[in-house]
C-alpha atoms as a PDB file:
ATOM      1  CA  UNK A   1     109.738 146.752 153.817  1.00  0.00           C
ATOM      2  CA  UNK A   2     107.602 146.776 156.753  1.00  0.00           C
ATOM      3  CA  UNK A   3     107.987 149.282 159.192  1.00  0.00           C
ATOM      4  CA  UNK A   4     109.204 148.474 162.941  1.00  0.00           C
ATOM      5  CA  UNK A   5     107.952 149.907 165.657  1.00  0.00           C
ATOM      6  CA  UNK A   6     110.690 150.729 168.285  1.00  0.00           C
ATOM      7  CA  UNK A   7     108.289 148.529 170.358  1.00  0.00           C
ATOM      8  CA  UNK A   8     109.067 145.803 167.997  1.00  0.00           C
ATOM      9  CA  UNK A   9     112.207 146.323 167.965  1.00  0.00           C
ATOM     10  CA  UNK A  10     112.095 145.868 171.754  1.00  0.00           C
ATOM     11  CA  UNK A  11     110.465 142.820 171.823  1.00  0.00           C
ATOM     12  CA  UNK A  12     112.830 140.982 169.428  1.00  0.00           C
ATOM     13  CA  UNK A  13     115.057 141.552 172.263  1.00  0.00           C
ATOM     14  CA  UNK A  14     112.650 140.827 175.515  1.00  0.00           C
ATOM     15  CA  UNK A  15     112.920 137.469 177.036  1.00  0.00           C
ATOM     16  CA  UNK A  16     110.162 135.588 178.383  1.00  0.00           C
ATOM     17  CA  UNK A  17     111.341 136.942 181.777  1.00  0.00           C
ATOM     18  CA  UNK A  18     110.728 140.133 180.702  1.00  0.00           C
ATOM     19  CA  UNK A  19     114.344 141.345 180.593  1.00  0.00           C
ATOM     20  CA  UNK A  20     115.842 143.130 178.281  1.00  0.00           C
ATOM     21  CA  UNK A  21     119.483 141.134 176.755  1.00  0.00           C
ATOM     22  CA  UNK A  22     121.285 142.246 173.010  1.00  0.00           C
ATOM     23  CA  UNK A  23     124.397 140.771 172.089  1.00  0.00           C
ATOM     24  CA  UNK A  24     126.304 140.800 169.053  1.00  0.00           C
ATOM     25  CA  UNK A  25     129.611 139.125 168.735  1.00  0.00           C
ATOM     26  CA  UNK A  26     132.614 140.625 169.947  1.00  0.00           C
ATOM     27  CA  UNK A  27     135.008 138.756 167.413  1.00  0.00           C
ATOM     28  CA  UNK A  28     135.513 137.310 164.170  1.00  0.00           C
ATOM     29  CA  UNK A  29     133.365 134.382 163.297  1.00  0.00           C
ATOM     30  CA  UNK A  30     134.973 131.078 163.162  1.00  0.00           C
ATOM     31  CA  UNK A  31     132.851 128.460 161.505  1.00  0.00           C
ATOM     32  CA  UNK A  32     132.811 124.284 162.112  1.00  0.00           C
ATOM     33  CA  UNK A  33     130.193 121.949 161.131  1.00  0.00           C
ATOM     34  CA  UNK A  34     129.824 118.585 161.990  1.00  0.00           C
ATOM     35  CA  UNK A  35     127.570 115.630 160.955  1.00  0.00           C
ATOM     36  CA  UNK A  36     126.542 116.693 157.434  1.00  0.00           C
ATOM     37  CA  UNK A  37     127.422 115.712 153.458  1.00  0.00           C
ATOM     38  CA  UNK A  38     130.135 118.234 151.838  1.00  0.00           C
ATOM     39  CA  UNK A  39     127.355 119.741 149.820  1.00  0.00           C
ATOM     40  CA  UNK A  40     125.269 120.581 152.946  1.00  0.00           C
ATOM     41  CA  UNK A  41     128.468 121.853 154.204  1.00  0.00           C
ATOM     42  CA  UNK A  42     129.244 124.413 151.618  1.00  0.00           C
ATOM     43  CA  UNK A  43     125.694 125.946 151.503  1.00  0.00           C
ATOM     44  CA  UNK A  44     125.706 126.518 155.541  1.00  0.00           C
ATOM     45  CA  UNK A  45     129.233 127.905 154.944  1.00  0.00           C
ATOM     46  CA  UNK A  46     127.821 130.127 152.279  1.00  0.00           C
ATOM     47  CA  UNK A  47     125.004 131.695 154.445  1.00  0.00           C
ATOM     48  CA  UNK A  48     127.254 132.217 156.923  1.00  0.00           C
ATOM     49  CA  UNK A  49     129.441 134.077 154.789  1.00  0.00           C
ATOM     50  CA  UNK A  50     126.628 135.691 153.502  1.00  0.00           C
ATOM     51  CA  UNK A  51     125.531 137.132 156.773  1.00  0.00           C
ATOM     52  CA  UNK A  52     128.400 137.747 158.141  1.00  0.00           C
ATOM     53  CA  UNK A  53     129.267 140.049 155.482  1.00  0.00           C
ATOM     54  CA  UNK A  54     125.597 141.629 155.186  1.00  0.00           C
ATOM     55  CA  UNK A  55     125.810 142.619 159.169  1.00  0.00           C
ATOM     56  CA  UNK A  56     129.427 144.341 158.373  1.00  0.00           C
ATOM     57  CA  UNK A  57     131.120 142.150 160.732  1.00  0.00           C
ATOM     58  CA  UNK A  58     134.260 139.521 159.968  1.00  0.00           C
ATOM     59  CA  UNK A  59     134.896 136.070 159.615  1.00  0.00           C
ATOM     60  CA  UNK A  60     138.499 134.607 160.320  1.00  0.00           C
ATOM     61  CA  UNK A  61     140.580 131.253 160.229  1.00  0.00           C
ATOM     62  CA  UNK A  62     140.914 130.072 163.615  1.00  0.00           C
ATOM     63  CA  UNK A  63     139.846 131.822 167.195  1.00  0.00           C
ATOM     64  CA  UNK A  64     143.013 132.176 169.455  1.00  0.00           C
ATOM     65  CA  UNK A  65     140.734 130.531 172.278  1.00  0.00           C
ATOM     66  CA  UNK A  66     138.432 127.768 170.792  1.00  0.00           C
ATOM     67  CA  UNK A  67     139.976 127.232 167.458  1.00  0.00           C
ATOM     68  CA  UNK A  68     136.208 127.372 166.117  1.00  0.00           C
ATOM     69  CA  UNK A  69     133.456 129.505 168.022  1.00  0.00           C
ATOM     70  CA  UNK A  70     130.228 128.820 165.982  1.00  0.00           C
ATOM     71  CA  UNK A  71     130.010 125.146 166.106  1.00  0.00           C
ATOM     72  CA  UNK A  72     126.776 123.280 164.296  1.00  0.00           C
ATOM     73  CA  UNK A  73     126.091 120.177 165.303  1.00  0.00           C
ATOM     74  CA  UNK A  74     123.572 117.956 162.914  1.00  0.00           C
ATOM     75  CA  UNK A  75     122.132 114.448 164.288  1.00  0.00           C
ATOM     76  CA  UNK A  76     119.416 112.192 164.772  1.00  0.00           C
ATOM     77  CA  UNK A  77     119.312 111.448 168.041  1.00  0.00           C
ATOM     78  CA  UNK A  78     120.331 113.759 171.090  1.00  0.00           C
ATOM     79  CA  UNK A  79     122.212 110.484 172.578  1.00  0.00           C
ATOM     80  CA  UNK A  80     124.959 111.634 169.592  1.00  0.00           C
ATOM     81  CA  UNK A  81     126.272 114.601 171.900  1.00  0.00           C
ATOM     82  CA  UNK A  82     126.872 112.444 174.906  1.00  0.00           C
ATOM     83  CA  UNK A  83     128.995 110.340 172.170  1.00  0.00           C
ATOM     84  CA  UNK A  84     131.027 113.378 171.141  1.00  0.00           C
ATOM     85  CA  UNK A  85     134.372 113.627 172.140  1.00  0.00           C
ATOM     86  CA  UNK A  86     135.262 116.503 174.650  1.00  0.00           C
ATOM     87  CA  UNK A  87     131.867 118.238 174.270  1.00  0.00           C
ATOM     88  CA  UNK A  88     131.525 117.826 177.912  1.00  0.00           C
ATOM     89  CA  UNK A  89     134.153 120.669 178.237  1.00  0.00           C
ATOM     90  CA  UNK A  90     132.094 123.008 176.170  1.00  0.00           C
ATOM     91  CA  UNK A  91     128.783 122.373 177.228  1.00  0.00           C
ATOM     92  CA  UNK A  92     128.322 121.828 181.328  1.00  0.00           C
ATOM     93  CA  UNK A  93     126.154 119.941 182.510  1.00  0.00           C
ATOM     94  CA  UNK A  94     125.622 118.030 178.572  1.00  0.00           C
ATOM     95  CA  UNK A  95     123.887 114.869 180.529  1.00  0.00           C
ATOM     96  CA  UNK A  96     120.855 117.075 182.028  1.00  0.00           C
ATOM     97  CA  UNK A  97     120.505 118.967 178.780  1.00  0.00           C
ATOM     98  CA  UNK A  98     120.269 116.264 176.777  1.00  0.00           C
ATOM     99  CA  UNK A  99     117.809 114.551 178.607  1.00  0.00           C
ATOM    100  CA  UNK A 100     116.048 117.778 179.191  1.00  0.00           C
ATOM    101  CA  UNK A 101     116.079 118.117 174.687  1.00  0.00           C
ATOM    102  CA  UNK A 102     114.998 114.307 174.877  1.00  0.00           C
ATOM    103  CA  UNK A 103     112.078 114.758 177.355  1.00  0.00           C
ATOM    104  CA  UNK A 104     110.413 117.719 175.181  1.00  0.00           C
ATOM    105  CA  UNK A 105     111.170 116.583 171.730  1.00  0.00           C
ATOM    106  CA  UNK A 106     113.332 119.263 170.814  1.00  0.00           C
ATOM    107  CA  UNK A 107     115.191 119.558 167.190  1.00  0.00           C
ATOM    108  CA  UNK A 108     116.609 122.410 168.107  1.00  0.00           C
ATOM    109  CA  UNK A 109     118.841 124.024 170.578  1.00  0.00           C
ATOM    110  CA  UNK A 110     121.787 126.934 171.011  1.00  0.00           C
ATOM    111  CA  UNK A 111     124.044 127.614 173.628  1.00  0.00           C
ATOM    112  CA  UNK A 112     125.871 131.560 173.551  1.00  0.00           C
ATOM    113  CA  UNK A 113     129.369 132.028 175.189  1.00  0.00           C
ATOM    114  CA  UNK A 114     129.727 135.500 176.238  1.00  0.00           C
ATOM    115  CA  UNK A 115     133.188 137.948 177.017  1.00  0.00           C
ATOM    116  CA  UNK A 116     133.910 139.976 180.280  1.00  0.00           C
ATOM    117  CA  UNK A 117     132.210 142.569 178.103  1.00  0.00           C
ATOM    118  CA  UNK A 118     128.827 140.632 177.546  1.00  0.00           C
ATOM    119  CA  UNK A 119     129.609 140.403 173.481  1.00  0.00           C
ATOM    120  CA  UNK A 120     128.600 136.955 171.948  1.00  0.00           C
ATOM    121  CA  UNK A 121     132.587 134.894 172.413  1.00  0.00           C
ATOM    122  CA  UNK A 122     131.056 131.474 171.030  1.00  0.00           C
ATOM    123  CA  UNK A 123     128.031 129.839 170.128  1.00  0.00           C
ATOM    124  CA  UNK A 124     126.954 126.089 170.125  1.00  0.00           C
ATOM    125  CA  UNK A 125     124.137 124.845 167.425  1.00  0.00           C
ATOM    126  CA  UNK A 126     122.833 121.310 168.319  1.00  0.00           C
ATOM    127  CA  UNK A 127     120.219 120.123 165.427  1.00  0.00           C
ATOM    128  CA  UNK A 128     118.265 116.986 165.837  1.00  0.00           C
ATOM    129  CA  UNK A 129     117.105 116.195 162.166  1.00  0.00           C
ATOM    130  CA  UNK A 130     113.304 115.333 162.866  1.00  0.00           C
ATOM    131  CA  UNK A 131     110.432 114.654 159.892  1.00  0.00           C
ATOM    132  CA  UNK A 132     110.473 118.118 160.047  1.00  0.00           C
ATOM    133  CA  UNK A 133     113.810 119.426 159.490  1.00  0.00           C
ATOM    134  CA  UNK A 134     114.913 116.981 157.300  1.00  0.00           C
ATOM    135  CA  UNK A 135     111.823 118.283 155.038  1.00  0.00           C
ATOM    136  CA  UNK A 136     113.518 121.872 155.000  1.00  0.00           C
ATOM    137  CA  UNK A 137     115.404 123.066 152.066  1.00  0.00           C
ATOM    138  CA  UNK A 138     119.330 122.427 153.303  1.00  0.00           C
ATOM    139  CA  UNK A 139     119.297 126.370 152.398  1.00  0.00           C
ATOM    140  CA  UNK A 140     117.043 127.506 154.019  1.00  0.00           C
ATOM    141  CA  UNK A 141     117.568 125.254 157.457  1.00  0.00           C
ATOM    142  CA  UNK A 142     121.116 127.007 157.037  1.00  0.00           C
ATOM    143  CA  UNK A 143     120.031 130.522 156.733  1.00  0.00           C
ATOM    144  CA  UNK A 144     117.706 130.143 159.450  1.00  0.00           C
ATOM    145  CA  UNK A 145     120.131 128.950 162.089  1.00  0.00           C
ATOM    146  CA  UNK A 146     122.815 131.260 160.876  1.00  0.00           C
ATOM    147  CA  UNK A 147     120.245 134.600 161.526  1.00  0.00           C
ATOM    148  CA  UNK A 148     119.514 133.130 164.882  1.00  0.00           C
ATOM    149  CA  UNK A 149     123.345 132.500 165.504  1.00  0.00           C
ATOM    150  CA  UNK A 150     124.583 136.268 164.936  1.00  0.00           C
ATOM    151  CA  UNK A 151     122.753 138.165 167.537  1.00  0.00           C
ATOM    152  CA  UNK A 152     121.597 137.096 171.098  1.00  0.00           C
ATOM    153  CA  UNK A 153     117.687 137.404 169.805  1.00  0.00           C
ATOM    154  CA  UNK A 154     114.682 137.184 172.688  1.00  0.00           C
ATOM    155  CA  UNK A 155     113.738 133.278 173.276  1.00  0.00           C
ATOM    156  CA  UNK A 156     110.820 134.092 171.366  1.00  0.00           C
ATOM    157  CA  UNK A 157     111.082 136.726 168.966  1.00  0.00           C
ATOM    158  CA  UNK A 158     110.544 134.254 166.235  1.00  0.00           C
ATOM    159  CA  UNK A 159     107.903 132.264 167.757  1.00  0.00           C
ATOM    160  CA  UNK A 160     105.188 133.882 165.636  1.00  0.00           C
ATOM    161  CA  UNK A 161     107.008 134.070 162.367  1.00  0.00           C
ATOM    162  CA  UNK A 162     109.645 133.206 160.799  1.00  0.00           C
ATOM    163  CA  UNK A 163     112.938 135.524 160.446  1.00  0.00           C
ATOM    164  CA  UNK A 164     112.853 134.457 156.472  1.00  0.00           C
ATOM    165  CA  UNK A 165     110.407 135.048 153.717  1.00  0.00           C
ATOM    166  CA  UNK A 166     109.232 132.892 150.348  1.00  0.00           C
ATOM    167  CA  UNK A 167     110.150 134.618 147.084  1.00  0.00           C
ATOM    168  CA  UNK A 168     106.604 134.023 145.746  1.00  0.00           C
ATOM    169  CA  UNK A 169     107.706 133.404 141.985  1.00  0.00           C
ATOM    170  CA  UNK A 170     110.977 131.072 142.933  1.00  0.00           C
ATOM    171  CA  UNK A 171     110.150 129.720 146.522  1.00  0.00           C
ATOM    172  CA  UNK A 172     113.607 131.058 147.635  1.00  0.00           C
ATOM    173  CA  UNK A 173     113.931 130.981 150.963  1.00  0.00           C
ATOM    174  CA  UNK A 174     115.283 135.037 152.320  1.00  0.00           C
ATOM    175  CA  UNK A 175     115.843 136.904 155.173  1.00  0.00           C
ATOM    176  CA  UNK A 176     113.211 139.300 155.648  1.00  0.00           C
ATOM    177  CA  UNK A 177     114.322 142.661 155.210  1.00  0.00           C
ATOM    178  CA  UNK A 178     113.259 144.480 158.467  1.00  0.00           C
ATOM    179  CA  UNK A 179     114.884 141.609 160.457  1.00  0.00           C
ATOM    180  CA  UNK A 180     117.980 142.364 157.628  1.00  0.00           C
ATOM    181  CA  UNK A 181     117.442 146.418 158.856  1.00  0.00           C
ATOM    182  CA  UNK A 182     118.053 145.453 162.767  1.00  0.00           C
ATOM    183  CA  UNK A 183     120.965 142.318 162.172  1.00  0.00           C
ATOM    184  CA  UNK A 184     122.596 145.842 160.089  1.00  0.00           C
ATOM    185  CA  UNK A 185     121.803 148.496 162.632  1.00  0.00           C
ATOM    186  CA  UNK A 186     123.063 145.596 165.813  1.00  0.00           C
ATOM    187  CA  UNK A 187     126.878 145.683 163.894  1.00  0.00           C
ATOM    188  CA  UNK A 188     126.826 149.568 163.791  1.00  0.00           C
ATOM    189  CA  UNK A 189     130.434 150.265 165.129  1.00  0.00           C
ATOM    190  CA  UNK A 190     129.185 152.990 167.291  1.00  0.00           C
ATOM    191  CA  UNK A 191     126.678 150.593 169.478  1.00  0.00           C
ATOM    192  CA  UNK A 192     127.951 148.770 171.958  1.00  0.00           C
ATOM    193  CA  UNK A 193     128.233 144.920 171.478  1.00  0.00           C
ATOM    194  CA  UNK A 194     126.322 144.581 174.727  1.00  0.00           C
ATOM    195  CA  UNK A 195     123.132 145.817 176.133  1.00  0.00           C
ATOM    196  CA  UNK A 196     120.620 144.806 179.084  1.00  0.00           C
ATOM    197  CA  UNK A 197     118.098 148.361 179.194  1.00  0.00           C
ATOM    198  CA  UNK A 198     115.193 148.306 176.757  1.00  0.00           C
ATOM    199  CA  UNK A 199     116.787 152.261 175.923  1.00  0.00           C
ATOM    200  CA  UNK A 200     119.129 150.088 173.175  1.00  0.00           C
ATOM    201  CA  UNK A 201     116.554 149.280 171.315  1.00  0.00           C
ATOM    202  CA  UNK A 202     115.427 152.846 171.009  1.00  0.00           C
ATOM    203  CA  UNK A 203     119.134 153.683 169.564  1.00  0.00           C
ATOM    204  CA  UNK A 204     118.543 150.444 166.881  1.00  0.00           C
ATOM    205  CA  UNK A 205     115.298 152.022 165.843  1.00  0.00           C
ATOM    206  CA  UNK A 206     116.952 155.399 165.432  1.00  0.00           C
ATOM    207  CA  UNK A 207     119.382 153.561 162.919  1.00  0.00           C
ATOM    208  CA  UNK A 208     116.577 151.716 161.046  1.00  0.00           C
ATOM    209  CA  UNK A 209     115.201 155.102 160.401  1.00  0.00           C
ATOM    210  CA  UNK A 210     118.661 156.657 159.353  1.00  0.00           C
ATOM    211  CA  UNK A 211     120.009 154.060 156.602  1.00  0.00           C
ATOM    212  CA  UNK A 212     117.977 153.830 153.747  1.00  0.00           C
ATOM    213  CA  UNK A 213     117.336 150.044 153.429  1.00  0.00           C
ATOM    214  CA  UNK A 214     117.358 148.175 149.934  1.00  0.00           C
END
């Protein structure tokens, strides 16, 4: 596995403002997808589930507030969310985003809810299936957005590479273990599910080096 730096470690949670934001969620993860074939929706279901469980955390039935709180949203157009029913309510503002996702050609988008105690409370996934999503593996496409979904990551901590790997003999699509290490180290009971000072990420690097990591 290749070995972070606490300075990586700090960026993966440095914004492009420079500040310094980690979140984890606070509560049990409550899956709904919309827009996609019962097959697709098994294998998203399974890398959540697969996730979930890696990171130590827990998944549940229903959320007493939102009924669901990770919500995936698959489509072809971004005009589809200003056709959804009651999506207004979740998502302020929906009419500026969406024409803010149409003007720069976006496929991609997520929207965190956070608790009085700054700990992820819901999070929205909007996916506009473009030439190049639809080309994606439905596998990997799911294990990508669910990696990005469980932690509040920097806007670009995976601008210069990807959070998953290539098995070279199979083609397999896998989280990469170092980014594995930190999603582990983020769910350690004794961390807080919040942070804003760059001195977390010092206390996530001193659990990378305490675990041995498989």
């Amino acid at each position: 596995m290749p070995d972070l730096t606490p300075e990586d470690v700090e960026a993966l949670f440095t914004r492009s403002d420079e500040s310094f934001a980690f979140s984890r969620w606070g509560r049990p993860i409550v899956p709904v997808v919309f827009g996609v074939e019962d097959a697709t929706l098994s294998v998203i279901k399974g890398a959540i589930e697969a996730v979930v469980a890696m990171a130590g955390h827990k998944m549940a039935e229903t959320d007493p507030e939102l009924g669901a709180n990770l919500m995936v949203f698959f489509m072809r157009d971004w005009q589809e969310l200003l056709d959804t029913p009651n999506l207004d309510r979740l998502v302020p503002e929906l009419p500026d985003l969406v024409a803010r996702l149409q003007a720069a050609e976006a496929n991609q988008y997520r929207i965190f809810r956070f608790d009085e105690q700054g700990a992820i409370q819901a999070c929205f996934v909007f996916l506009r299936m473009d030439a190049v999503l639809s080309e994606m593996p439905a596998d990997t496409l799911a294990l990508s957005q669910v990696v990005q979904s469980v932690l509040l990551w920097s806007d670009r901590a995976f601008h210069r590479s990807s959070p998953l790997a290539l098995l070279p003999d199979s083609g397999t699509a896998v989280l990469r273990p170092e980014i594995a290490a930190v999603i582990r180290a983020a769910y350690d009971p004794v961390l807080p599910a919040h942070a804003d000072t760059p001195a977390h990420a010092l206390r996530l690097y001193a659990r990378l080096q305490a675990r041995p990591q498989s």
